[in-house]
Protein backbone atom coordinates (compact mmCIF):
# COMPACT_ATOMS: atom_id res chain seq x y z
CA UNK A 1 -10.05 -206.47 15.21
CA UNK A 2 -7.69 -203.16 16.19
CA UNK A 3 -9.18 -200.33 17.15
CA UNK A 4 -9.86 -197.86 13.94
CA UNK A 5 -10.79 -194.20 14.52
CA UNK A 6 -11.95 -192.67 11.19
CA UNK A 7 -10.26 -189.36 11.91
CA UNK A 8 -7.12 -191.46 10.61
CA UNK A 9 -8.34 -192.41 7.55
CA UNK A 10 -8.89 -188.02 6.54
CA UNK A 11 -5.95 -186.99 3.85
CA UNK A 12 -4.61 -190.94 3.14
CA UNK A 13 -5.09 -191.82 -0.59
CA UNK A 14 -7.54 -194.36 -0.87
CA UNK A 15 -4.86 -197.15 -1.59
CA UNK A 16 -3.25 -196.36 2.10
CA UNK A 17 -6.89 -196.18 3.70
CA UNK A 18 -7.77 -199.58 2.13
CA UNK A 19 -4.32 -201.06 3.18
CA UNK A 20 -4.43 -199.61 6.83
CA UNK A 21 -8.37 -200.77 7.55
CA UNK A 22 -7.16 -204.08 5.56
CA UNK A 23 -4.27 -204.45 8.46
CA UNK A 24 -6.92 -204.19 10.99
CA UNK A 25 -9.07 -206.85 9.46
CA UNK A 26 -11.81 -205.02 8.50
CA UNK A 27 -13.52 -204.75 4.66
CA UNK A 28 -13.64 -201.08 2.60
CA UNK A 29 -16.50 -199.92 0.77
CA UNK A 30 -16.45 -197.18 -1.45
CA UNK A 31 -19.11 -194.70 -1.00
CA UNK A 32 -18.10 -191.79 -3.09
CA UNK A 33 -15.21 -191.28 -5.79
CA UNK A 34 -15.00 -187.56 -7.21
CA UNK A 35 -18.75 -187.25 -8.13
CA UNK A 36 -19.83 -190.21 -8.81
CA UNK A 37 -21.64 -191.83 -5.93
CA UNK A 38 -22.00 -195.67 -5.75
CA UNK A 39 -25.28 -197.77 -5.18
CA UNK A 40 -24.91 -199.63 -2.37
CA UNK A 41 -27.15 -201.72 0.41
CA UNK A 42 -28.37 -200.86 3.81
CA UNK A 43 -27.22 -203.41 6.02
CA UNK A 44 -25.17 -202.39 8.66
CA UNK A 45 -21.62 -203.96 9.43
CA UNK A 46 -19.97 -203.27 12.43
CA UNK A 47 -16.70 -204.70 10.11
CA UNK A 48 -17.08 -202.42 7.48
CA UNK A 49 -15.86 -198.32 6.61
CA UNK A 50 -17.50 -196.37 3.88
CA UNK A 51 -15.16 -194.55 2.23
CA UNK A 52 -15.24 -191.12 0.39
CA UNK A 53 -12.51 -190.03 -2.07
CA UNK A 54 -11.88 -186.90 -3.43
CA UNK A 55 -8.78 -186.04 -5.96
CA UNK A 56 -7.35 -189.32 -5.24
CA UNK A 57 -7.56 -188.44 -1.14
CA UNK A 58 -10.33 -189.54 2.03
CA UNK A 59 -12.29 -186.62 2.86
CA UNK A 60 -14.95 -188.59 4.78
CA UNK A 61 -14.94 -191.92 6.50
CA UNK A 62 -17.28 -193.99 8.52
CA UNK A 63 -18.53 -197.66 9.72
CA UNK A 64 -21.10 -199.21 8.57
C-alpha cells in the first residue's frame, strides 16, 4: 500500500478521491455528504479513509 497523505485528498471531487485512494489499494468510506451524515461502525482500519464531501468536493479526510 502507497503512501496516502490526506492533505491530497482536500478540493478532489469525491469520484477522483475514491479513484486515487482506490490506486493505492486502500477502501473509501463516506462519512459526510452535504448534510447528511452516515451511520457507520467504530472499528478502526488502518486500510480505510473517511471521507467528507461538500458541493460535490473533499473538505475533510482521514484514516480510519
Amino acid at each position: 500500500m502507497a503512501n496516502l497523505e490526506m492533505q491530497d485528498l482536500i478540493g478532489l471531487t469525491e469520484e477522483q478521491a475514491e479513484e486515487l485512494i482506490a490506486a493505492r489499494g486502500m477502501e473509501v468510506r463516506i462519512m459526510q455528504r452535504e448534510d447528511q451524515h452516515f451511520i457507520v461502525t467504530l472499528e478502526l482500519r488502518t486500510n480505510r479513509v473517511n471521507l467528507y464531501i461538500e458541493n460535490g468536493v473533499v473538505f475533510k479526510a482521514n484514516t480510519g
